[in-house]
C-alpha atoms as a PDB file:
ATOM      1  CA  UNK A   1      28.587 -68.745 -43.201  1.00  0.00           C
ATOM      2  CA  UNK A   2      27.289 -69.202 -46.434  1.00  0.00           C
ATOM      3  CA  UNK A   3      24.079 -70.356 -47.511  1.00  0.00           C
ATOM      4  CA  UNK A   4      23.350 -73.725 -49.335  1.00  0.00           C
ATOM      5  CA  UNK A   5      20.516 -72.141 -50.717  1.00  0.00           C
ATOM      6  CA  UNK A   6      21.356 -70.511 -54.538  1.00  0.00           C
ATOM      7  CA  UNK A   7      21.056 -66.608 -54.248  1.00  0.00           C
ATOM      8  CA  UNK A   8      17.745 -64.497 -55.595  1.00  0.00           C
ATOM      9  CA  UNK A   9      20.141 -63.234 -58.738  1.00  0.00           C
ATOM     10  CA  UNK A  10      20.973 -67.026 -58.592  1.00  0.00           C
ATOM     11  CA  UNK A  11      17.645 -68.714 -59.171  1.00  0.00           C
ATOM     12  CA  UNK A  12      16.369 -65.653 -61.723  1.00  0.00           C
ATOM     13  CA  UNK A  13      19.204 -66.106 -64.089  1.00  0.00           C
ATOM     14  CA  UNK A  14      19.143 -69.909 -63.786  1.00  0.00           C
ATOM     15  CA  UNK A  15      15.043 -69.746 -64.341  1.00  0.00           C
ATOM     16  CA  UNK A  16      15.382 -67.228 -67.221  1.00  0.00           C
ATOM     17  CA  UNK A  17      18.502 -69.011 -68.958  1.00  0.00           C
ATOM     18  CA  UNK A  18      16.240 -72.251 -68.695  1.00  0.00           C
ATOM     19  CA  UNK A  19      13.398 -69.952 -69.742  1.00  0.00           C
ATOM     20  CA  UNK A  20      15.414 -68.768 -73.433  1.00  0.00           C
ATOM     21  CA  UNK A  21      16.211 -72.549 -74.553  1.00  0.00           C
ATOM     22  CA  UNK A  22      12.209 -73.807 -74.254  1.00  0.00           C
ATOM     23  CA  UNK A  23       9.625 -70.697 -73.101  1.00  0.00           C
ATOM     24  CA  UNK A  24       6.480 -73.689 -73.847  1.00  0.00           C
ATOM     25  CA  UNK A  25       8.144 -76.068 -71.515  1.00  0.00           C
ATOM     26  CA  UNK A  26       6.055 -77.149 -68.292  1.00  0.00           C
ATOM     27  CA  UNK A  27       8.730 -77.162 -65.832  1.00  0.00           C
ATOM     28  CA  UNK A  28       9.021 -72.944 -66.849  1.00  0.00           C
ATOM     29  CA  UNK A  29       5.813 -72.168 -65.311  1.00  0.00           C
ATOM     30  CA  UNK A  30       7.513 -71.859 -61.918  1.00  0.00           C
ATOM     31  CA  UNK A  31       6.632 -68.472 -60.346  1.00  0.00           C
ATOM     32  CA  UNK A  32       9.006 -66.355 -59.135  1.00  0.00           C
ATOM     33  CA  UNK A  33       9.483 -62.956 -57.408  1.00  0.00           C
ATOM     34  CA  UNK A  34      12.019 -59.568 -58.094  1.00  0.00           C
ATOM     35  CA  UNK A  35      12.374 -57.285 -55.105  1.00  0.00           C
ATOM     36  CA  UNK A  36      13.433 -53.479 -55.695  1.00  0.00           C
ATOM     37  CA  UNK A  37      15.417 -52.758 -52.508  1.00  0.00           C
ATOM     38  CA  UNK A  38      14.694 -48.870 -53.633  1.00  0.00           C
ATOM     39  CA  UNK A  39      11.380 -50.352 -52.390  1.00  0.00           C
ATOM     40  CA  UNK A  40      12.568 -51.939 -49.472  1.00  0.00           C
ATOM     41  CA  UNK A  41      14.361 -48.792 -47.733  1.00  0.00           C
ATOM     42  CA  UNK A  42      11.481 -46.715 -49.048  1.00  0.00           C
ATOM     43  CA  UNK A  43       9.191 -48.313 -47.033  1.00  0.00           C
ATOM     44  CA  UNK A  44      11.231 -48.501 -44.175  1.00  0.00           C
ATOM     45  CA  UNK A  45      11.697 -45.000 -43.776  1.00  0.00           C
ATOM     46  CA  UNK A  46       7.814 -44.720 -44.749  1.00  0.00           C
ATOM     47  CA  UNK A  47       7.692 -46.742 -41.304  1.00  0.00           C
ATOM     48  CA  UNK A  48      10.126 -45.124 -39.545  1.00  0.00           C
ATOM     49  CA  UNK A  49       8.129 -41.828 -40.141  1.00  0.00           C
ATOM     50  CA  UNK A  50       5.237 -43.309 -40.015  1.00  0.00           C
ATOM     51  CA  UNK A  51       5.575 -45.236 -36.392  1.00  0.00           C
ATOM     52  CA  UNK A  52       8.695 -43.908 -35.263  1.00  0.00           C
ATOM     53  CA  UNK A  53       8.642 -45.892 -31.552  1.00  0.00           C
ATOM     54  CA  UNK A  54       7.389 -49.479 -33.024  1.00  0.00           C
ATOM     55  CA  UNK A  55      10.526 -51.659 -34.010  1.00  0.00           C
ATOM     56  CA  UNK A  56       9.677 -53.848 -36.892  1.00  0.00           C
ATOM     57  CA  UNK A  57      10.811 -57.441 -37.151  1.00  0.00           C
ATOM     58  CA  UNK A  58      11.280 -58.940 -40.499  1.00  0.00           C
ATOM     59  CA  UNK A  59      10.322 -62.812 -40.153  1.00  0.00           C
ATOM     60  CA  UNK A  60      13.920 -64.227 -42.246  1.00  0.00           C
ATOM     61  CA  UNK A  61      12.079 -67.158 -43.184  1.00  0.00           C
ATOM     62  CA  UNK A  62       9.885 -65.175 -45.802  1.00  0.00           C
ATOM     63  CA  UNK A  63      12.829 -64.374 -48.124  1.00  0.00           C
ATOM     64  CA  UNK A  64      16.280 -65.279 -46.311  1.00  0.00           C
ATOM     65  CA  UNK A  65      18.059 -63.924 -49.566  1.00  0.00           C
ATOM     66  CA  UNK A  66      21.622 -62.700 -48.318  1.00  0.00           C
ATOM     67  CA  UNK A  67      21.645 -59.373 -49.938  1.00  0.00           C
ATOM     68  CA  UNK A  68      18.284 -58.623 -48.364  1.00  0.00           C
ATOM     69  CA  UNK A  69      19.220 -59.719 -45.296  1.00  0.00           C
ATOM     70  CA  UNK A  70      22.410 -57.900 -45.246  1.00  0.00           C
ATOM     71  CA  UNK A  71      20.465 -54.716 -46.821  1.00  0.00           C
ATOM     72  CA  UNK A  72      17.820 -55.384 -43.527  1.00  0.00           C
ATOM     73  CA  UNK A  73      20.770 -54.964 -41.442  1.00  0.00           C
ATOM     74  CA  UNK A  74      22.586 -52.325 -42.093  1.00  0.00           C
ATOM     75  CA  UNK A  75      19.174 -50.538 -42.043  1.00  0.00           C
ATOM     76  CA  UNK A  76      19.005 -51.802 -38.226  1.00  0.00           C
ATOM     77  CA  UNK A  77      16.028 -54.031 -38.722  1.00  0.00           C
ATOM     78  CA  UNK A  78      15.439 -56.829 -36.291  1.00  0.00           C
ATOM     79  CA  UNK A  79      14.730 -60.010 -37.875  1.00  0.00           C
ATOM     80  CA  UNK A  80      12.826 -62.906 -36.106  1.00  0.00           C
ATOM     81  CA  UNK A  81      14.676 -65.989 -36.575  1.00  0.00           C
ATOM     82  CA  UNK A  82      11.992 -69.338 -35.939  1.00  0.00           C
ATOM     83  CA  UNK A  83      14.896 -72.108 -36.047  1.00  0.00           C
ATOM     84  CA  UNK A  84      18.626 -72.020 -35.801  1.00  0.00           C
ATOM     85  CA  UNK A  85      19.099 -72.900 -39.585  1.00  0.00           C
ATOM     86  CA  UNK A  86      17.242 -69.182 -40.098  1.00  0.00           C
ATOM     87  CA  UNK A  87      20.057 -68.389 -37.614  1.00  0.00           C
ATOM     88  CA  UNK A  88      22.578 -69.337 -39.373  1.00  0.00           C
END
């Protein structure tokens, strides 16, 4: 099922096309954040090494980006869903 939520690449080009027509604007200082999934397996297998019999669980409701998600598991990472929209 498909989020309702716009993607990660969603909101950054959205933000940065909104960015390019008025940089002084107000509503532009919104923070956002990039993730390197180079990053993300790297520090996996840093764990993995690193603890090798502790399973981590990745809370969804910090970033429940699709692509991360999906990257999460097909690395085998449990994730611990709070609510059954993190479910879905």
């Amino acid at each position: 099922m498909r989020s309702l939520e716009p993607s990660t690449e969603d909101l950054i080009q959205s933000g940065l096309q909104q960015f390019s027509k008025n940089p002084y604007d107000r509503e532009n200082d919104m923070p956002f954040f990039v993730a390197d999934f180079t990053k993300v397996i790297q520090q996996h297998q840093r764990w993995t090494k690193t603890l090798p019999r502790i399973q981590p669980f990745y809370a969804a409701k910090c970033n429940s980006d699709q692509k991360l998600l999906q990257l999460m598991a097909d690395m085998n990472i449990n994730l611990d869903c709070a609510s059954f929209a993190e479910i879905e």
